[in-house]
Protein backbone atom coordinates (compact mmCIF):
# COMPACT_ATOMS: atom_id res chain seq x y z
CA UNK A 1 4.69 8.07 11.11
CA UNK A 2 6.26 6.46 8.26
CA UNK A 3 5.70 3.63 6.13
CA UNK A 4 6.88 -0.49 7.32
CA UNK A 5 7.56 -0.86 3.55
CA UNK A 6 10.28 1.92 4.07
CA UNK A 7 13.72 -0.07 4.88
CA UNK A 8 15.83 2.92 5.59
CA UNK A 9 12.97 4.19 8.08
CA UNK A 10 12.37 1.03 9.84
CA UNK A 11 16.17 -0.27 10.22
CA UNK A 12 17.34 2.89 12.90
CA UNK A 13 14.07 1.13 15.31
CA UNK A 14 16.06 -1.86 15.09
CA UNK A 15 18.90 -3.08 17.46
CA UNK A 16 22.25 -2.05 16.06
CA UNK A 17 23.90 -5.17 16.37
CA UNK A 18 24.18 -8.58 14.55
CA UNK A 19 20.55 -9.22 14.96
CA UNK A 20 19.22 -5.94 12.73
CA UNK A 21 19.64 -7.65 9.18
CA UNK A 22 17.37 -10.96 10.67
CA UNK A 23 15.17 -9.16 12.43
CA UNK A 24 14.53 -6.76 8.88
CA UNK A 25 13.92 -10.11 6.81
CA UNK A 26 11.54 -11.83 9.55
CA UNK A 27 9.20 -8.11 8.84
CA UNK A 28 9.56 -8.19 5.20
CA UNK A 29 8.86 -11.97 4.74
CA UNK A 30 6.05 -11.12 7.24
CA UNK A 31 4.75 -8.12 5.36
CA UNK A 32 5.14 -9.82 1.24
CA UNK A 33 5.04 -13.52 1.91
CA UNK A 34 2.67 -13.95 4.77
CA UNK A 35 0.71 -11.29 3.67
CA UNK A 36 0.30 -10.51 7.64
CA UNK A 37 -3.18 -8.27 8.72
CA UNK A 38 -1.39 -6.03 10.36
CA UNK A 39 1.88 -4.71 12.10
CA UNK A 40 0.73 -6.38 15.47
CA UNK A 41 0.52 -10.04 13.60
CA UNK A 42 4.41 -10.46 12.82
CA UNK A 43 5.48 -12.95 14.33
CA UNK A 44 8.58 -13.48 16.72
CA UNK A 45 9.56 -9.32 17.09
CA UNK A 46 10.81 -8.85 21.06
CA UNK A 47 7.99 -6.60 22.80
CA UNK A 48 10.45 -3.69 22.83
CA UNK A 49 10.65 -3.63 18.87
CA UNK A 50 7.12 -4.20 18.69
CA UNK A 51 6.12 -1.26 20.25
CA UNK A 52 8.66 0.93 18.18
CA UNK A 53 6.81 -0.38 15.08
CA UNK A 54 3.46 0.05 16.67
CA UNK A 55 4.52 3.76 17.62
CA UNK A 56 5.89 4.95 14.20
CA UNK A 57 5.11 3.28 11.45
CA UNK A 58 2.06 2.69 9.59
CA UNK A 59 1.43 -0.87 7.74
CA UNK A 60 -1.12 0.67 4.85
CA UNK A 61 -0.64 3.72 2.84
CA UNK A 62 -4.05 3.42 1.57
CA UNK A 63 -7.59 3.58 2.86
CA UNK A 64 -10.53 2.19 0.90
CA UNK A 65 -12.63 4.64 0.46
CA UNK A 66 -15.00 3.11 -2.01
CA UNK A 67 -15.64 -0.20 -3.88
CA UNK A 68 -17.78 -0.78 -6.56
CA UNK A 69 -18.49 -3.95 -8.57
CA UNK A 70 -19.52 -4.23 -12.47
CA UNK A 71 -23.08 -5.55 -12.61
CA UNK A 72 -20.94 -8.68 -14.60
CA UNK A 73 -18.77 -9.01 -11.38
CA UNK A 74 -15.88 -9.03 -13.78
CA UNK A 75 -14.53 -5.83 -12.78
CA UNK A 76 -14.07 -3.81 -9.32
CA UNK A 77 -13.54 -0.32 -8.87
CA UNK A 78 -11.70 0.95 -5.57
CA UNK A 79 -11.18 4.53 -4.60
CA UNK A 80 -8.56 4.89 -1.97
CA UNK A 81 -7.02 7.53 -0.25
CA UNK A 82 -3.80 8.53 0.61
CA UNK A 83 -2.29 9.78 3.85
CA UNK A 84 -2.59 13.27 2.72
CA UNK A 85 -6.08 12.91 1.96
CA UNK A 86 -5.46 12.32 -2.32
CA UNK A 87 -7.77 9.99 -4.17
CA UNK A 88 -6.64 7.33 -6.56
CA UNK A 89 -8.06 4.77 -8.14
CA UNK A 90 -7.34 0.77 -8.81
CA UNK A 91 -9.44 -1.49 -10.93
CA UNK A 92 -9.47 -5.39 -10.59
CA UNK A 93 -10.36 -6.97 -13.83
CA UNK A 94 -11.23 -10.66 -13.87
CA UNK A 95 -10.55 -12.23 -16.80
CA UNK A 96 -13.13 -15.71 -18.13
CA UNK A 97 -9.94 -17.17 -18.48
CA UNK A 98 -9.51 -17.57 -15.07
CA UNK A 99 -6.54 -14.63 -15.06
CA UNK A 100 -6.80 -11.69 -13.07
CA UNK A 101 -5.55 -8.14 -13.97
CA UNK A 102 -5.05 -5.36 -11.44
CA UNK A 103 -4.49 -1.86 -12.79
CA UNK A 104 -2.82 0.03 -10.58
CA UNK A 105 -2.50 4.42 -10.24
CA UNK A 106 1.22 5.47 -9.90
CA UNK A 107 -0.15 9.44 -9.67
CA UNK A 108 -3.11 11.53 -7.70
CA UNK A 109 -4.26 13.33 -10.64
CA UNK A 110 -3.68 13.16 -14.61
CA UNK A 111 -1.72 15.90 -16.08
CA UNK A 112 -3.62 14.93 -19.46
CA UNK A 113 -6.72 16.63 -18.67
CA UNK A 114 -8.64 14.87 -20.91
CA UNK A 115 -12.14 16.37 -20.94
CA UNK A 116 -14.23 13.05 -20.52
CA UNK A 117 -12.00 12.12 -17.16
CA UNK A 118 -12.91 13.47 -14.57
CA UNK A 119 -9.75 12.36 -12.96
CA UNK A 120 -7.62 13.99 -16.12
CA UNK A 121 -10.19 17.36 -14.94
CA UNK A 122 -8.53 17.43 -11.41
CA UNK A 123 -4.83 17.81 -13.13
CA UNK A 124 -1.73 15.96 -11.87
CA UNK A 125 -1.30 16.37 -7.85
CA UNK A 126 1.49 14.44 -7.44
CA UNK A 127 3.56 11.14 -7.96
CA UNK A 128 2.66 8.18 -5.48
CA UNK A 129 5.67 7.11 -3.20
CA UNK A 130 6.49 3.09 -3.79
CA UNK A 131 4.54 2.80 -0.55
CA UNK A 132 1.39 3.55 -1.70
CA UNK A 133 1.86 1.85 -4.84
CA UNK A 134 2.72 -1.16 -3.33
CA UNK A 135 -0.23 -0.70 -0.93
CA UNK A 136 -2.71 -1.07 -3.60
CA UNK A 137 -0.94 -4.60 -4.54
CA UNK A 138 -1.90 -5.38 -0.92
């Protein structure tokens, strides 16, 4: 299995003909401008391709694991985890202003090892893929 968000992945599922290139934008306008639920929900894909995406690729990188709210409500906390069973973290700051801020992990780990972080105590793991970065923006 292998991400949606991957283009060179996806593309070989699609026909090779004229129709590959449109078929590629309908999924990604799906996927980042009608922020779609799911693989099943984009619209207009022939059964056939359907089912290839269905069968091989998977439309989060991310599982929340655990979300916790600031007794202000101005911040949430959200442990995910990754395919290969890694924990990150994202933060969602809400700003009086009326801004929000989202602060996103780009590693599993810290290499830092900073002794009042517990993540920093774990040491570095590995870089996240664009996948599961992106996945946290979803």
């Amino acid at each position: 299995m292998f991400s949606i968000h991957d283009e060179s992945a996806v593309l070989p599922l699609l026909p090779a003909n004229g129709s590959r290139p449109l078929l590629w934008r309908r999924i990604e306008r799906a996927l980042y401008k009608d922020r779609v639920p799911g693989l099943a929900a984009i619209p207009g894909l022939p059964a056939d391709i359907m089912e290839r995406l269905l069968a091989n690729c998977r439309h989060h990188e991310l599982a929340v694991r655990e979300s916790v709210d600031s007794a202000s409500g101005e911040t949430t906390r959200l442990l995910l985890q990754t395919t290969d069973g890694h924990l990150v973290e994202s933060v969602i700051m809400r700003h009086p202003s009326g801004r929000n801020t989202l602060c996103l992990s780009s590693q599993a780990g810290c290499p830092m090892a900073c002794t009042f972080c517990a993540t920093g105590m774990l040491g570095l793991a590995r870089d996240l893929t664009v996948w599961e970065i992106v996945d946290q923006v979803e």
